[in-house]
PDB file of N, CA and C in Angstrom:
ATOM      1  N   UNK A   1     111.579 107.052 101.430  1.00  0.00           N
ATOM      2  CA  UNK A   1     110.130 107.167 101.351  1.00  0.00           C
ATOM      3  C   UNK A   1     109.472 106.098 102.216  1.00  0.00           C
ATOM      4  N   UNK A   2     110.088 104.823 102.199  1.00  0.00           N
ATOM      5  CA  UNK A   2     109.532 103.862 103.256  1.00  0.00           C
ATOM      6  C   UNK A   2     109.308 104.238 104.239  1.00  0.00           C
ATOM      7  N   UNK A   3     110.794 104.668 104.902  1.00  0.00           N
ATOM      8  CA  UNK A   3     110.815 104.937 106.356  1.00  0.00           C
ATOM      9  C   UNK A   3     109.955 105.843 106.771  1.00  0.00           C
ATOM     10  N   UNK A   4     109.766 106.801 105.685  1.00  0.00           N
ATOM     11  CA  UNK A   4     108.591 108.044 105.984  1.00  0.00           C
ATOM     12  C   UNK A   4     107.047 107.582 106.385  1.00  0.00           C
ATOM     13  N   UNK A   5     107.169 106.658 105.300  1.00  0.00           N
ATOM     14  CA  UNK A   5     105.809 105.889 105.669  1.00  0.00           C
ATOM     15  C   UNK A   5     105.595 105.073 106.621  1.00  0.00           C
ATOM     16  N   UNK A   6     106.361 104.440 106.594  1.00  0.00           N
ATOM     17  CA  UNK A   6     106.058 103.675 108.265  1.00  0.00           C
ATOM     18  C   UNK A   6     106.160 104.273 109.339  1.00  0.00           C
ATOM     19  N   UNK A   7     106.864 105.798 109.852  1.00  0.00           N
ATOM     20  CA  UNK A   7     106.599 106.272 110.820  1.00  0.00           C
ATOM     21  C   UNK A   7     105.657 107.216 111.069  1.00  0.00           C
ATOM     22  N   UNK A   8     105.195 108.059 109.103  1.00  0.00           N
ATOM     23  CA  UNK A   8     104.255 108.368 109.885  1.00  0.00           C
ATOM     24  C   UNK A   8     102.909 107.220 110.098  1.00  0.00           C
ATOM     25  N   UNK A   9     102.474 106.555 109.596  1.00  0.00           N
ATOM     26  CA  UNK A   9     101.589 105.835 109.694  1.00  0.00           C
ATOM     27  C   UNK A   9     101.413 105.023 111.402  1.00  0.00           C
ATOM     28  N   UNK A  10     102.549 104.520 111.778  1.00  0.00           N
ATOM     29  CA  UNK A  10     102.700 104.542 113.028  1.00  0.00           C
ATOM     30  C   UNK A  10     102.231 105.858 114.034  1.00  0.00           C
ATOM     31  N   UNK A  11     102.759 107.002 113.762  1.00  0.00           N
ATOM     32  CA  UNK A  11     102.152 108.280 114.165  1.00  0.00           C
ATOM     33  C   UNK A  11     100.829 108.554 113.940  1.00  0.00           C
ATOM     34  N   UNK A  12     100.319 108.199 112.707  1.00  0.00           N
ATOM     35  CA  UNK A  12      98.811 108.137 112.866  1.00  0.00           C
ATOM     36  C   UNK A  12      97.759 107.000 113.419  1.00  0.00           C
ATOM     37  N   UNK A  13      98.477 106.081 113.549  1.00  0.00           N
ATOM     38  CA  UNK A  13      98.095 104.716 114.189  1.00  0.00           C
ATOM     39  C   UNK A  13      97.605 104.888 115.371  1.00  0.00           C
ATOM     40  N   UNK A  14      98.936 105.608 116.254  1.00  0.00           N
ATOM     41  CA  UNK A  14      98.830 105.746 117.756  1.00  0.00           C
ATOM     42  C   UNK A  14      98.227 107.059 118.489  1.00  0.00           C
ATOM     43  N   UNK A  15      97.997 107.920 117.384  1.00  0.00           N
ATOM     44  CA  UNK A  15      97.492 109.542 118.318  1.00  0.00           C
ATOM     45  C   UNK A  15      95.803 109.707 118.184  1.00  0.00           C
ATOM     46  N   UNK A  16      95.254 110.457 119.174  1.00  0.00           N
ATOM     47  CA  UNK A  16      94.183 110.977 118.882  1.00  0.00           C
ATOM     48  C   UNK A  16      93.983 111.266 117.364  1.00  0.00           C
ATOM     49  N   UNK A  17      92.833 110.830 116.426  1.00  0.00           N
ATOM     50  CA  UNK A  17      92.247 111.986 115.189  1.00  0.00           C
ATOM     51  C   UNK A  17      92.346 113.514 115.132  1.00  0.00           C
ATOM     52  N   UNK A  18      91.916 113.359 116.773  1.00  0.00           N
ATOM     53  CA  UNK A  18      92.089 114.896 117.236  1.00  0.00           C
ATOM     54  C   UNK A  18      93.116 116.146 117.394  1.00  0.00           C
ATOM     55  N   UNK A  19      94.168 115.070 117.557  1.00  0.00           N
ATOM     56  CA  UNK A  19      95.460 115.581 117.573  1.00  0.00           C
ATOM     57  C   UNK A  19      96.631 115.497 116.797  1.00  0.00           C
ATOM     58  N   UNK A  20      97.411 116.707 116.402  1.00  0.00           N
ATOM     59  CA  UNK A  20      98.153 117.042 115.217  1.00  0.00           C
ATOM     60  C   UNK A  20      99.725 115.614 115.347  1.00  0.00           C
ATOM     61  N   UNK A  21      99.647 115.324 114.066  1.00  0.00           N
ATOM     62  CA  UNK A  21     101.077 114.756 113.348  1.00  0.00           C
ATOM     63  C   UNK A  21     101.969 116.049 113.222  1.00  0.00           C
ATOM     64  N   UNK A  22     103.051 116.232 113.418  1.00  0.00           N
ATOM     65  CA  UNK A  22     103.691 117.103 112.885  1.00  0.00           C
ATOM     66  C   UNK A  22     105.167 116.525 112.396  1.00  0.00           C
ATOM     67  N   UNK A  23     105.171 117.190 111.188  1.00  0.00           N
ATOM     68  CA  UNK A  23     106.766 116.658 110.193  1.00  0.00           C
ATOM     69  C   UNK A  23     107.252 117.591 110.429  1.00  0.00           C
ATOM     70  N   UNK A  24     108.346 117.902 110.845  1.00  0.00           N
ATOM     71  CA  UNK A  24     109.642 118.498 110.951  1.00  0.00           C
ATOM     72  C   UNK A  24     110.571 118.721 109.764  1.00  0.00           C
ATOM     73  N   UNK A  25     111.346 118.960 108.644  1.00  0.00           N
ATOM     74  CA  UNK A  25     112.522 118.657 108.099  1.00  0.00           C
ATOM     75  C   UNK A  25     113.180 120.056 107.564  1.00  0.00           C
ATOM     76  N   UNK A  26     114.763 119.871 108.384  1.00  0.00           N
ATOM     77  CA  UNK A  26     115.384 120.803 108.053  1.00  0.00           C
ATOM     78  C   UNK A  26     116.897 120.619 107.986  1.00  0.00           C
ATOM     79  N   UNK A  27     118.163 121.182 107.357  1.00  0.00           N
ATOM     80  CA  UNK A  27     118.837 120.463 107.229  1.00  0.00           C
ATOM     81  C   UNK A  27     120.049 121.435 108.226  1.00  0.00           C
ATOM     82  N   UNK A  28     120.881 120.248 108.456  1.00  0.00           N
ATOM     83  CA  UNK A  28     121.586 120.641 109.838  1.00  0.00           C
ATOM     84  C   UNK A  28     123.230 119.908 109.356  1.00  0.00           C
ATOM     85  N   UNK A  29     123.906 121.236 109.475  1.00  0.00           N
ATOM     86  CA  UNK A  29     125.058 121.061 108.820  1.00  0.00           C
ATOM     87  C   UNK A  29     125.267 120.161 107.387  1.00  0.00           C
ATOM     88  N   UNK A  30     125.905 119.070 107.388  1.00  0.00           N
ATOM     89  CA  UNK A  30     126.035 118.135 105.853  1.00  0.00           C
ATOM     90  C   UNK A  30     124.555 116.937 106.552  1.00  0.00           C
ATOM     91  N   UNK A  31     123.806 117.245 106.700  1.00  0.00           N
ATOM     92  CA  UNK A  31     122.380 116.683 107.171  1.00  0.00           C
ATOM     93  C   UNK A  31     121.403 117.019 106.849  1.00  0.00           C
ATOM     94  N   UNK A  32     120.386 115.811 106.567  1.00  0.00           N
ATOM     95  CA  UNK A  32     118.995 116.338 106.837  1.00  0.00           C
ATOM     96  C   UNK A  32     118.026 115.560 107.546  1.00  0.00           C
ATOM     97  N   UNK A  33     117.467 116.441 108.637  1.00  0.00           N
ATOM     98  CA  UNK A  33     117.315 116.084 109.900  1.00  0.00           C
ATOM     99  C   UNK A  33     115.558 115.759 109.420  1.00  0.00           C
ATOM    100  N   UNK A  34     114.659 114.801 109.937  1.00  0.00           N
ATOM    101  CA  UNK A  34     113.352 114.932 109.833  1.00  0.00           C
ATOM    102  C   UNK A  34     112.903 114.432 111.126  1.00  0.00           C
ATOM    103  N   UNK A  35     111.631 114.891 111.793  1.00  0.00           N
ATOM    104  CA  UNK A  35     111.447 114.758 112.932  1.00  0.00           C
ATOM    105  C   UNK A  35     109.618 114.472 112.480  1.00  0.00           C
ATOM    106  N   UNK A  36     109.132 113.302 113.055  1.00  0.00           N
ATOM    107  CA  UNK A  36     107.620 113.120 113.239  1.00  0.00           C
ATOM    108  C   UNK A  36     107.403 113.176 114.395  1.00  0.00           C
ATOM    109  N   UNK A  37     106.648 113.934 114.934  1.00  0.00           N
ATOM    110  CA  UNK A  37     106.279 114.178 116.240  1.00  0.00           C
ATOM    111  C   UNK A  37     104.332 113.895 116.287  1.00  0.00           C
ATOM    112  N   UNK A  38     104.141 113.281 116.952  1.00  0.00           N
ATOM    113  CA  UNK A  38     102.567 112.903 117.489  1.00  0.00           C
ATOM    114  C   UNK A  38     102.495 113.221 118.975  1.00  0.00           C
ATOM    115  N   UNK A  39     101.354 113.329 119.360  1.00  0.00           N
ATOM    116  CA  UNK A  39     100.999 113.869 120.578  1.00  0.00           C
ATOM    117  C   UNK A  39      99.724 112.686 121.272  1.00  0.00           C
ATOM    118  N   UNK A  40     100.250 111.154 121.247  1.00  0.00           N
ATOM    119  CA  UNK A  40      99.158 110.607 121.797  1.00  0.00           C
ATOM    120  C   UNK A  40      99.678 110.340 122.705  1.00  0.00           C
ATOM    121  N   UNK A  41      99.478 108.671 123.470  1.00  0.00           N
ATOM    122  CA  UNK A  41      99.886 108.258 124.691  1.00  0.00           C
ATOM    123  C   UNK A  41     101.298 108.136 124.925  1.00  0.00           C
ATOM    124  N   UNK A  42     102.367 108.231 123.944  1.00  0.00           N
ATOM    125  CA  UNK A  42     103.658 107.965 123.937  1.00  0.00           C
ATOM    126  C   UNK A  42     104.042 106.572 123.986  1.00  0.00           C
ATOM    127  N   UNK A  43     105.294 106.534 124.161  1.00  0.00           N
ATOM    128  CA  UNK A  43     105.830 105.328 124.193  1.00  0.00           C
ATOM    129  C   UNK A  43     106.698 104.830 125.882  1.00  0.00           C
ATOM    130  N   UNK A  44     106.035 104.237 126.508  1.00  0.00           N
ATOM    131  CA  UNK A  44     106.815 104.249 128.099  1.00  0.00           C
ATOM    132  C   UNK A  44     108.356 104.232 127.782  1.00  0.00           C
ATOM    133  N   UNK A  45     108.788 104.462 128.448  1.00  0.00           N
ATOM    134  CA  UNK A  45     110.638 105.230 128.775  1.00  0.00           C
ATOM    135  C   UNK A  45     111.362 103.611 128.534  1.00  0.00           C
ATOM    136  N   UNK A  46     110.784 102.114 129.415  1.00  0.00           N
ATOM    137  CA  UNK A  46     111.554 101.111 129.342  1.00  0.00           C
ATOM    138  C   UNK A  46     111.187 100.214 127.993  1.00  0.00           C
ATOM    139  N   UNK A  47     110.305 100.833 126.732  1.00  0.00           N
ATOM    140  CA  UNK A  47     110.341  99.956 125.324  1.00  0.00           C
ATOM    141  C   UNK A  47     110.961 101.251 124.459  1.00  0.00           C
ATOM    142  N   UNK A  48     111.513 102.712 125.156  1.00  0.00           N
ATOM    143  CA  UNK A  48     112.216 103.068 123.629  1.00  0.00           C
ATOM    144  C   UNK A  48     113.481 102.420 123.521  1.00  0.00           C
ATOM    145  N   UNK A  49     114.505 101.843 123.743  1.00  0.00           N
ATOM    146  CA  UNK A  49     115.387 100.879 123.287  1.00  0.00           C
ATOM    147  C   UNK A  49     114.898 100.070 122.986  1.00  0.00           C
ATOM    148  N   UNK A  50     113.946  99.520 122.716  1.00  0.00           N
ATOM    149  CA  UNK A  50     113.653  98.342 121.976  1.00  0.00           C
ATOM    150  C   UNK A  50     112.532  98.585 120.331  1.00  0.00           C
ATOM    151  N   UNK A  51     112.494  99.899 120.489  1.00  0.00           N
ATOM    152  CA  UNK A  51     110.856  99.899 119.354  1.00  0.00           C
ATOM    153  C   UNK A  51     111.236  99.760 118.150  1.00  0.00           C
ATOM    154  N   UNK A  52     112.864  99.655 117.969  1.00  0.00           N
ATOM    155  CA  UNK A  52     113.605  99.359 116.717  1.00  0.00           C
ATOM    156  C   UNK A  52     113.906  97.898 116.016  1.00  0.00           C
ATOM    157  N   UNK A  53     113.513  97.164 117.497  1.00  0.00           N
ATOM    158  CA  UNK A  53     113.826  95.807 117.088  1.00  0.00           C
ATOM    159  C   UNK A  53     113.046  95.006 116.527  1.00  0.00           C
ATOM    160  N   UNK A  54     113.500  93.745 115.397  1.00  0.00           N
ATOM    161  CA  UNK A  54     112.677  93.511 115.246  1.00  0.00           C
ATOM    162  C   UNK A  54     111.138  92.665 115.493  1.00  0.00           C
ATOM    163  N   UNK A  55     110.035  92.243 115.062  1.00  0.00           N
ATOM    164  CA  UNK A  55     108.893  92.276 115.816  1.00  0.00           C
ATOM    165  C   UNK A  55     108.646  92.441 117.428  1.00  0.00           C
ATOM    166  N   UNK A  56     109.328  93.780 117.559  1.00  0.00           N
ATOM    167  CA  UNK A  56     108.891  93.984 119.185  1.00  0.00           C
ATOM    168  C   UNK A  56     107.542  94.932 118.829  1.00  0.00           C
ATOM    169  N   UNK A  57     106.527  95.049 119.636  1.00  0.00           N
ATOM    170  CA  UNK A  57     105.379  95.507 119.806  1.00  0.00           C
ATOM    171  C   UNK A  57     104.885  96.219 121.184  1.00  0.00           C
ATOM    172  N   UNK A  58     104.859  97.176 121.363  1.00  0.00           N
ATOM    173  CA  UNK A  58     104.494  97.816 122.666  1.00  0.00           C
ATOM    174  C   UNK A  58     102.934  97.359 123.227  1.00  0.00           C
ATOM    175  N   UNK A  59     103.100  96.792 124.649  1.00  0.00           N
ATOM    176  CA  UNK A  59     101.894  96.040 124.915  1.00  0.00           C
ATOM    177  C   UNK A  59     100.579  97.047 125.272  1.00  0.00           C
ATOM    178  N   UNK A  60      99.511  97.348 124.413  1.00  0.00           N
ATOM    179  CA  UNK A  60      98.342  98.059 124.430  1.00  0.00           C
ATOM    180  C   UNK A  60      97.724  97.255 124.861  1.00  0.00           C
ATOM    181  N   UNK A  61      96.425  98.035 125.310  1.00  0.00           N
ATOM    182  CA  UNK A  61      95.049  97.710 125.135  1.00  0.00           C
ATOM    183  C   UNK A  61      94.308  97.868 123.845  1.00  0.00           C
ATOM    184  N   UNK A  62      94.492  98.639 123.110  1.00  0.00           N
ATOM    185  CA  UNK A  62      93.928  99.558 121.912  1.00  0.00           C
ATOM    186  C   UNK A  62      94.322  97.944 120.841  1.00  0.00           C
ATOM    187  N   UNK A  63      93.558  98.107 119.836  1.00  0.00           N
ATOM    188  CA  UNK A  63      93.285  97.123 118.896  1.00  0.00           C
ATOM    189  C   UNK A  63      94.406  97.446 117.418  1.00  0.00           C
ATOM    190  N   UNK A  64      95.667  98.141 117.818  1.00  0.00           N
ATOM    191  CA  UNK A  64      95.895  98.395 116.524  1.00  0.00           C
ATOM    192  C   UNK A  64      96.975  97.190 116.104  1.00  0.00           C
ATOM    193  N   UNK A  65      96.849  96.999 114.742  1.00  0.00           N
ATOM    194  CA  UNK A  65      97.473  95.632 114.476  1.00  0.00           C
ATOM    195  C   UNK A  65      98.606  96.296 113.450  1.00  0.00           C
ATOM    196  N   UNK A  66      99.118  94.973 113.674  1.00  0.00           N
ATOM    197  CA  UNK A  66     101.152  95.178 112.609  1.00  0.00           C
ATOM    198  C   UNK A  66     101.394  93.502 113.054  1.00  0.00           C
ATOM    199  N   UNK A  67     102.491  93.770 112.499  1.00  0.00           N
ATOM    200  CA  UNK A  67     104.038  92.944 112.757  1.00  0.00           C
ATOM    201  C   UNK A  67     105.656  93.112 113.789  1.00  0.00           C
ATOM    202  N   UNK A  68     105.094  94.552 113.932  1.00  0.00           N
ATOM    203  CA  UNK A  68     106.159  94.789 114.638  1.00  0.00           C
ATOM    204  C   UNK A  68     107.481  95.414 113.886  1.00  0.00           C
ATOM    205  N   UNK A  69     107.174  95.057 112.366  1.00  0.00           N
ATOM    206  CA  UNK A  69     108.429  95.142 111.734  1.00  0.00           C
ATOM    207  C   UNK A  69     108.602  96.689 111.020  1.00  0.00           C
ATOM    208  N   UNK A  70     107.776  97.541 111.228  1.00  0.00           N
ATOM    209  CA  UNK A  70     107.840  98.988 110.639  1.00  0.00           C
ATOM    210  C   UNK A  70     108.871  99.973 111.069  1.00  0.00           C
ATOM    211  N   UNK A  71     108.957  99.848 112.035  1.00  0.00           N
ATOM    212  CA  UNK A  71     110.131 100.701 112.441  1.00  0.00           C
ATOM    213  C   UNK A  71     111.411  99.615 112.073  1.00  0.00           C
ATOM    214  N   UNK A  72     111.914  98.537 112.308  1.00  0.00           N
ATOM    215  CA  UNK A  72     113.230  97.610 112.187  1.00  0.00           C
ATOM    216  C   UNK A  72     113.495  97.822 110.493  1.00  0.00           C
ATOM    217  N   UNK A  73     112.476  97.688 109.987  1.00  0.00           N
ATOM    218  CA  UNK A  73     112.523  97.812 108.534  1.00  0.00           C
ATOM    219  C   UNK A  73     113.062  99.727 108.359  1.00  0.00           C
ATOM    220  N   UNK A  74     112.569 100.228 108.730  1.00  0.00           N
ATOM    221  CA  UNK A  74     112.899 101.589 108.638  1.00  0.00           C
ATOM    222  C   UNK A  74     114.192 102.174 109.643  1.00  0.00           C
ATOM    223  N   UNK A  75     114.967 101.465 110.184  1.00  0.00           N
ATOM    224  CA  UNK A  75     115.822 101.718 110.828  1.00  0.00           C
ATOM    225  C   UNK A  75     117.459 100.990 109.755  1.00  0.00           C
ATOM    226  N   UNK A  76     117.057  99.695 109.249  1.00  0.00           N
ATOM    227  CA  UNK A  76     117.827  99.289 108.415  1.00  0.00           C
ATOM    228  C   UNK A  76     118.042 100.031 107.080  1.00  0.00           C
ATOM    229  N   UNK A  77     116.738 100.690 106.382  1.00  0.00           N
ATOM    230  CA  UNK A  77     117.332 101.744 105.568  1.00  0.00           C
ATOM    231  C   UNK A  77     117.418 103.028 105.618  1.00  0.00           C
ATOM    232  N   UNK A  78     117.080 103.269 106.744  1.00  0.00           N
ATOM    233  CA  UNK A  78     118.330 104.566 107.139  1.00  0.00           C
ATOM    234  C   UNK A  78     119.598 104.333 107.773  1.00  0.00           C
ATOM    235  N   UNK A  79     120.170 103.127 108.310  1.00  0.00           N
ATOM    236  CA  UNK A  79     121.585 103.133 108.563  1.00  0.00           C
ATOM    237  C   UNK A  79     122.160 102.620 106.778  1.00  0.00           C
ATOM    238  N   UNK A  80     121.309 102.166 106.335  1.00  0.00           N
ATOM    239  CA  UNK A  80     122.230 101.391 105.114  1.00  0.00           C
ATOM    240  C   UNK A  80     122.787 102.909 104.197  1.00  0.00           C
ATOM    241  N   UNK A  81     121.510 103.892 104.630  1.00  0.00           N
ATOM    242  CA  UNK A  81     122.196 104.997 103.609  1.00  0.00           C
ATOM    243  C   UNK A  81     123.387 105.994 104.457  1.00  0.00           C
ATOM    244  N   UNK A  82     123.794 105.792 105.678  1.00  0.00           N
ATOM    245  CA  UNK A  82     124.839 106.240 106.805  1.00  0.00           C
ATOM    246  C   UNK A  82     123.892 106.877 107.255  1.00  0.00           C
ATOM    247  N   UNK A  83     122.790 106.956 108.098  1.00  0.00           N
ATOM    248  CA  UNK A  83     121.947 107.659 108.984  1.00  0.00           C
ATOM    249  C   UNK A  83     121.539 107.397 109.972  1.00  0.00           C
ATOM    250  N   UNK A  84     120.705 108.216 111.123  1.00  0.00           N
ATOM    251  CA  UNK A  84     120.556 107.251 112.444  1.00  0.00           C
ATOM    252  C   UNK A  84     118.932 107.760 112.779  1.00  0.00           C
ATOM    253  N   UNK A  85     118.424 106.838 113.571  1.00  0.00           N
ATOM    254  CA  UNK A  85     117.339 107.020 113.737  1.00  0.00           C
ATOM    255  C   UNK A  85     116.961 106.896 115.326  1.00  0.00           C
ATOM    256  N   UNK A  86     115.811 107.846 115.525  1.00  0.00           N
ATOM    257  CA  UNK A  86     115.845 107.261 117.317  1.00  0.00           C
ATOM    258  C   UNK A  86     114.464 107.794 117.598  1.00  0.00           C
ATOM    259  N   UNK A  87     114.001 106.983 118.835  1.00  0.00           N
ATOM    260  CA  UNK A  87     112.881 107.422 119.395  1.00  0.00           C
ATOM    261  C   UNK A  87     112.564 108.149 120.853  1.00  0.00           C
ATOM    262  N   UNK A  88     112.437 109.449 120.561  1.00  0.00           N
ATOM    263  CA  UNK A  88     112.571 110.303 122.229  1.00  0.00           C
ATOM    264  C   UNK A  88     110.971 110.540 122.620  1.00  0.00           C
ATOM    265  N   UNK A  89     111.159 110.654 124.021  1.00  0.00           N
ATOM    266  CA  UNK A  89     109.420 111.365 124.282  1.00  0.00           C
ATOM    267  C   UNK A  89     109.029 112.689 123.773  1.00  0.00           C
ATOM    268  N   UNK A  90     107.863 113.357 123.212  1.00  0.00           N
ATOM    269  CA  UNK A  90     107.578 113.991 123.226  1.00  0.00           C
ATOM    270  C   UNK A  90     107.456 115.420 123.877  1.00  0.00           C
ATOM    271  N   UNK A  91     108.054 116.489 124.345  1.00  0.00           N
ATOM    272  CA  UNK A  91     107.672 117.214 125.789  1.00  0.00           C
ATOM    273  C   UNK A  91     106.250 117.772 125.770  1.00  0.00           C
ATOM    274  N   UNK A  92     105.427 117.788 124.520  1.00  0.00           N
ATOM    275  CA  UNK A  92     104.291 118.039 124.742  1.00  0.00           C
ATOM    276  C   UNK A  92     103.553 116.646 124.687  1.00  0.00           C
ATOM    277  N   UNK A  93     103.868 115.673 124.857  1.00  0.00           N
ATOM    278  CA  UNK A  93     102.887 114.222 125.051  1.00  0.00           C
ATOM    279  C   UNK A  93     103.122 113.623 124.055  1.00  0.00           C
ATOM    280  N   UNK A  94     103.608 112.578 124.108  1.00  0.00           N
ATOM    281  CA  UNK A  94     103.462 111.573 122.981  1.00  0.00           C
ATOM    282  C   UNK A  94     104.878 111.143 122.298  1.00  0.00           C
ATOM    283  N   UNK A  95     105.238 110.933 121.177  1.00  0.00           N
ATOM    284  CA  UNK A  95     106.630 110.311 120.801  1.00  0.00           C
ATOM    285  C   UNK A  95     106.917 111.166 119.807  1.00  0.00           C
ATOM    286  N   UNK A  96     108.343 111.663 119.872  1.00  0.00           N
ATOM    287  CA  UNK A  96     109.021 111.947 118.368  1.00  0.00           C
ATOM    288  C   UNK A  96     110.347 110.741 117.821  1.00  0.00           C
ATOM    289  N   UNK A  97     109.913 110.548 116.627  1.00  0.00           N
ATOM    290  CA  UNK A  97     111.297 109.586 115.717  1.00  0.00           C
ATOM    291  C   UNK A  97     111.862 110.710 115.204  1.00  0.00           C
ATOM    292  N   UNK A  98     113.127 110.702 115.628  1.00  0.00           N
ATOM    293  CA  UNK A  98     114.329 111.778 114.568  1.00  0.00           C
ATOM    294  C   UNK A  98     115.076 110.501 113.704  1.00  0.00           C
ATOM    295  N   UNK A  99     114.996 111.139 112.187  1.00  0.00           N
ATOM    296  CA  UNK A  99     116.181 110.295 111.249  1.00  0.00           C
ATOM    297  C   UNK A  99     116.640 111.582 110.729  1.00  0.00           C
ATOM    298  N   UNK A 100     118.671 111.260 110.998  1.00  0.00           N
ATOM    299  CA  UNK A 100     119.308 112.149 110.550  1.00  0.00           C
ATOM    300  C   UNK A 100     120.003 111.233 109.362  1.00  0.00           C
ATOM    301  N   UNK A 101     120.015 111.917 108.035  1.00  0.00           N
ATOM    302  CA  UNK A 101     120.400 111.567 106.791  1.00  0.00           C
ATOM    303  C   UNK A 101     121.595 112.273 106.405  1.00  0.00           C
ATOM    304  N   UNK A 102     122.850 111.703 106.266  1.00  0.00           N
ATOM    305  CA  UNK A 102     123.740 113.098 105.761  1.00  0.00           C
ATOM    306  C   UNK A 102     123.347 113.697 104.026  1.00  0.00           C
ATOM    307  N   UNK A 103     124.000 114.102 103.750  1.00  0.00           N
ATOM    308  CA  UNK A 103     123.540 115.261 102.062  1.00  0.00           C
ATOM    309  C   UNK A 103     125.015 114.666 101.096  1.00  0.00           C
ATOM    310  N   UNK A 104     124.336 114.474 100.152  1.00  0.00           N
ATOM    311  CA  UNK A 104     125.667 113.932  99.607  1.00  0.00           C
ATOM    312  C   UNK A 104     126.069 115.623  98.579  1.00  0.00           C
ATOM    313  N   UNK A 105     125.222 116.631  98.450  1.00  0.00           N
ATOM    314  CA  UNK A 105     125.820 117.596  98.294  1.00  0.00           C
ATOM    315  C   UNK A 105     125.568 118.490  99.234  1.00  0.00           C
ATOM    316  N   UNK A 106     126.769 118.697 100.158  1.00  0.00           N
ATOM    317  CA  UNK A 106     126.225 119.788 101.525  1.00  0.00           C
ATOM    318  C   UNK A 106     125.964 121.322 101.027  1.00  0.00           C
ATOM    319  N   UNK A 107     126.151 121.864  99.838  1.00  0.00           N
ATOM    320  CA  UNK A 107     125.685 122.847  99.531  1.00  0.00           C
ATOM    321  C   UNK A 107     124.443 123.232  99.537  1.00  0.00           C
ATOM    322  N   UNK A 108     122.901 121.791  99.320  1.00  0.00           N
ATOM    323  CA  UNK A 108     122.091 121.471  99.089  1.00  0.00           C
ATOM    324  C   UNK A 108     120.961 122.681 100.077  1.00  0.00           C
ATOM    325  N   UNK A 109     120.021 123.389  99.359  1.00  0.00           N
ATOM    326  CA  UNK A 109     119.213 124.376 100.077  1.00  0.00           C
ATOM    327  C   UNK A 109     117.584 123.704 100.458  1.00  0.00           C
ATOM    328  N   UNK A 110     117.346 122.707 101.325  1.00  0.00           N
ATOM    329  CA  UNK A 110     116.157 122.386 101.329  1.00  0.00           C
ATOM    330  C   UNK A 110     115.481 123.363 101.940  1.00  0.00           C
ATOM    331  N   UNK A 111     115.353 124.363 102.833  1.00  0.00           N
ATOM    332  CA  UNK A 111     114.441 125.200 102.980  1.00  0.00           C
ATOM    333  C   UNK A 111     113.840 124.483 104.197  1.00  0.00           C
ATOM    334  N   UNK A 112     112.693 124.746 104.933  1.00  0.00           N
ATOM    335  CA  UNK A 112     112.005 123.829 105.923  1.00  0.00           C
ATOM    336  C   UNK A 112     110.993 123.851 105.676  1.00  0.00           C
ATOM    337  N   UNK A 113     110.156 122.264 106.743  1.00  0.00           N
ATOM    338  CA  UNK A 113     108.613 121.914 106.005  1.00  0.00           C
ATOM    339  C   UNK A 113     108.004 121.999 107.226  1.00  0.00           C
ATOM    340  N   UNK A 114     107.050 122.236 107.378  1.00  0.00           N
ATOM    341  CA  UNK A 114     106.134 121.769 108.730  1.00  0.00           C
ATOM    342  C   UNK A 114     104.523 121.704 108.271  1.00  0.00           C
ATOM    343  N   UNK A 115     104.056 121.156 108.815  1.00  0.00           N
ATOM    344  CA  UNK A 115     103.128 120.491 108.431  1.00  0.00           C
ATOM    345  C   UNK A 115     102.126 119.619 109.825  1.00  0.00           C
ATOM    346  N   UNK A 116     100.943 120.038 109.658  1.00  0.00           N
ATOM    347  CA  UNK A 116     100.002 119.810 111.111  1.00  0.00           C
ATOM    348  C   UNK A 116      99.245 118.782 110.686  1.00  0.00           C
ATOM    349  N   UNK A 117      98.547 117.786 110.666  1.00  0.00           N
ATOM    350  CA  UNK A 117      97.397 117.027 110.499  1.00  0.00           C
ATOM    351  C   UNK A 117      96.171 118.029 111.093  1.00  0.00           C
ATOM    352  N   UNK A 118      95.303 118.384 110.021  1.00  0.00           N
ATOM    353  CA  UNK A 118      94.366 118.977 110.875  1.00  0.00           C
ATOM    354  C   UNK A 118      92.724 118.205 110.736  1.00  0.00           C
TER     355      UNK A 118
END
């Protein structure tokens, strides 16, 4: 639930009002995959290896404030539960975080969610 929260909140931090958050989650083999996707300025190509670390901060103009520590914090408890987390560009603009979680019962039927900020 942390990690949920800190990325999307990060996702709403950084995108247009105007423009949709979208949650992803569906489960993929003994997995469950969740994807936040935003559509603002993105994240330049030479800080996604780093947006995990901790207090690194991508250098804006824009006034939005942290610590830096939302994603590092949310990367430590998704590996602590065996999961991985990562940050790719968007192909429609902006950033997606994938965290893949394995299922401790792979029989498990979550169904899928999606979901727009409107």
């Amino acid at each position: 639930v942390q990690t949920l929260a800190n990325v999307i909140d990060n996702a709403l931090k950084y995108s247009p009002a105007d423009k949709p958050v979208e949650v992803r989650i569906r489960q993929v083999a003994q997995a469950i995959s969740i994807e936040i996707a935003d559509h603002g300025i993105g994240i330049p190509e030479h800080d996604l290896p780093h947006v995990f670390d901790k207090f690194y901060r991508i250098k804006r103009p824009d006034n939005v404030t942290g610590t830096g520590l939302g994603l590092s914090i949310s990367k430590g408890i998704v590996e602590a539960h065996g999961g991985t987390i990562k940050a790719v560009k968007n192909p429609g603009g902006g950033t997606v975080i994938s965290v893949m979680l394995p299922l401790d019962e792979p029989d498990i039927n979550i169904g899928s969610y999606n979901h727009e900020r409107r």
